[in-house]
Protein backbone atom coordinates (compact mmCIF):
# COMPACT_ATOMS: atom_id res chain seq x y z
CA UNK A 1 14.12 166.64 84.31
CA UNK A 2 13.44 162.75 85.62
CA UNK A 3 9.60 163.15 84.50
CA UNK A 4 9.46 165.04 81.96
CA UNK A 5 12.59 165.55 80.24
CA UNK A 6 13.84 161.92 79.52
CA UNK A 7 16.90 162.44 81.64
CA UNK A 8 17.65 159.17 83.79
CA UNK A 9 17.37 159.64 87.46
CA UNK A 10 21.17 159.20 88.50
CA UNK A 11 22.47 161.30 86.25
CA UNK A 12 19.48 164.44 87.23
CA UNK A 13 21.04 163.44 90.42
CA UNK A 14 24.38 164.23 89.84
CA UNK A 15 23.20 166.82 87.77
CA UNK A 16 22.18 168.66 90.39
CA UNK A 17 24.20 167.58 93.45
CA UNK A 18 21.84 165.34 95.75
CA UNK A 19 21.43 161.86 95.99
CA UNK A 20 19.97 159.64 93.98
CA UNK A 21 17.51 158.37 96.87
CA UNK A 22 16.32 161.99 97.61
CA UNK A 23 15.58 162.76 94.00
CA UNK A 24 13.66 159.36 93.93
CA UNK A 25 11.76 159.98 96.75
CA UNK A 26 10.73 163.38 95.00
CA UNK A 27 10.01 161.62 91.72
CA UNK A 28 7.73 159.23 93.52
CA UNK A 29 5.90 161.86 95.60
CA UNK A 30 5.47 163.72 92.35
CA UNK A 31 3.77 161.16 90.54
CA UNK A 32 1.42 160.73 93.46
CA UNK A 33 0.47 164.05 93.04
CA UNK A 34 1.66 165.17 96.64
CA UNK A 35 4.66 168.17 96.55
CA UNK A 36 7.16 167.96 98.80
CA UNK A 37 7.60 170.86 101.25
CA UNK A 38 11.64 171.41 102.10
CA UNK A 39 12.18 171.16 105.42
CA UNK A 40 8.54 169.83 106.48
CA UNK A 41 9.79 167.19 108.32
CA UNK A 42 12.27 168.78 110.51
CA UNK A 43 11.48 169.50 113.91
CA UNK A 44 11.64 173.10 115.47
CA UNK A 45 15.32 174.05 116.98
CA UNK A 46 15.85 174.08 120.23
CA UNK A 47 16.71 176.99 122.57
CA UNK A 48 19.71 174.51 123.66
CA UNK A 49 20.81 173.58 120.23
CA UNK A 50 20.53 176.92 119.14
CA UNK A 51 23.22 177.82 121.84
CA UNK A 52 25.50 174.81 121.20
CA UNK A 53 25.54 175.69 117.17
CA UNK A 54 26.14 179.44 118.45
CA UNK A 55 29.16 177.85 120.88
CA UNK A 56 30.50 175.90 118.43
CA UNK A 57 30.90 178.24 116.27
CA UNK A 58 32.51 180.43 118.61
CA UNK A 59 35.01 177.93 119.37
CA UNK A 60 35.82 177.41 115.71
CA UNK A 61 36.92 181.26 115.29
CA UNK A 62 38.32 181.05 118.29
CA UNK A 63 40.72 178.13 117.04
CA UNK A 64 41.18 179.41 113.91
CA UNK A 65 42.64 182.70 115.26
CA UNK A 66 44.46 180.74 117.90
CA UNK A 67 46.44 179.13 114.74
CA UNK A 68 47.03 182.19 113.37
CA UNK A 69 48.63 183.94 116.33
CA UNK A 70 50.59 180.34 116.54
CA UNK A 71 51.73 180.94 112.80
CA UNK A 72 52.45 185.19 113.57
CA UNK A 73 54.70 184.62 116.18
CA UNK A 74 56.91 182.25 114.00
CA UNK A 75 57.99 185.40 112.16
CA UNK A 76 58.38 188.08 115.10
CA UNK A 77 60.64 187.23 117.46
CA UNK A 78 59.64 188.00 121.44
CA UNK A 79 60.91 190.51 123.37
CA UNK A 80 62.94 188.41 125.34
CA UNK A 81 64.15 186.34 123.36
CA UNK A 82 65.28 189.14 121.41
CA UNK A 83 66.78 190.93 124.30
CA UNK A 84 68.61 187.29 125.39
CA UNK A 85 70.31 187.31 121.77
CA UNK A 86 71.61 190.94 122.14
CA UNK A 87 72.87 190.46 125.56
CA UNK A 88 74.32 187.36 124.19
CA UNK A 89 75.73 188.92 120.94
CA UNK A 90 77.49 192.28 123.58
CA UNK A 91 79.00 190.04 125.63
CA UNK A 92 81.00 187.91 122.77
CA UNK A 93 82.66 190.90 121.83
């Protein structure tokens, strides 16, 4: 797109979602002749991390259906409470 196909190197950017440096740095490695391998510089995972990612997202379901039990019992009433307004509504009669 940047080399061959005229198209300015901000707008191939946006173009295709990434930054304009990362697309530059491709562009640049590309006319050097040497490809760039995704994710070649990343370093391996570690057993750790890989549980604290796994934990973490845990948590965040966990939360999520946390909130939702918060939002459920807005609209059922509990037990008691329902019990305390009929007792309540027998003895004002």
């Amino acid at each position: 797109m940047v080399v061959n196909g005229g198209l300015g190197l901000t707008e191939a950017a946006r173009r295709l979602s990434i930054s304009a440096k990362t697309l530059a740095n491709w562009v640049a490695a590309a006319k050097h002749g040497k490809p760039v391998k995704a994710g070649a510089t990343r370093r391996p995972v570690t057993e750790l991390e890989a549980e604290n990612s796994q934990l973490k997202r845990a948590l965040a379901e966990m939360k999520m259906e946390r909130d939702l039990l918060k939002k459920a019992t807005a609209y059922f009433p509990s037990p008691r409470k329902a019990n305390a307004v009929g007792i309540i509504a027998k003895e004002s009669r």
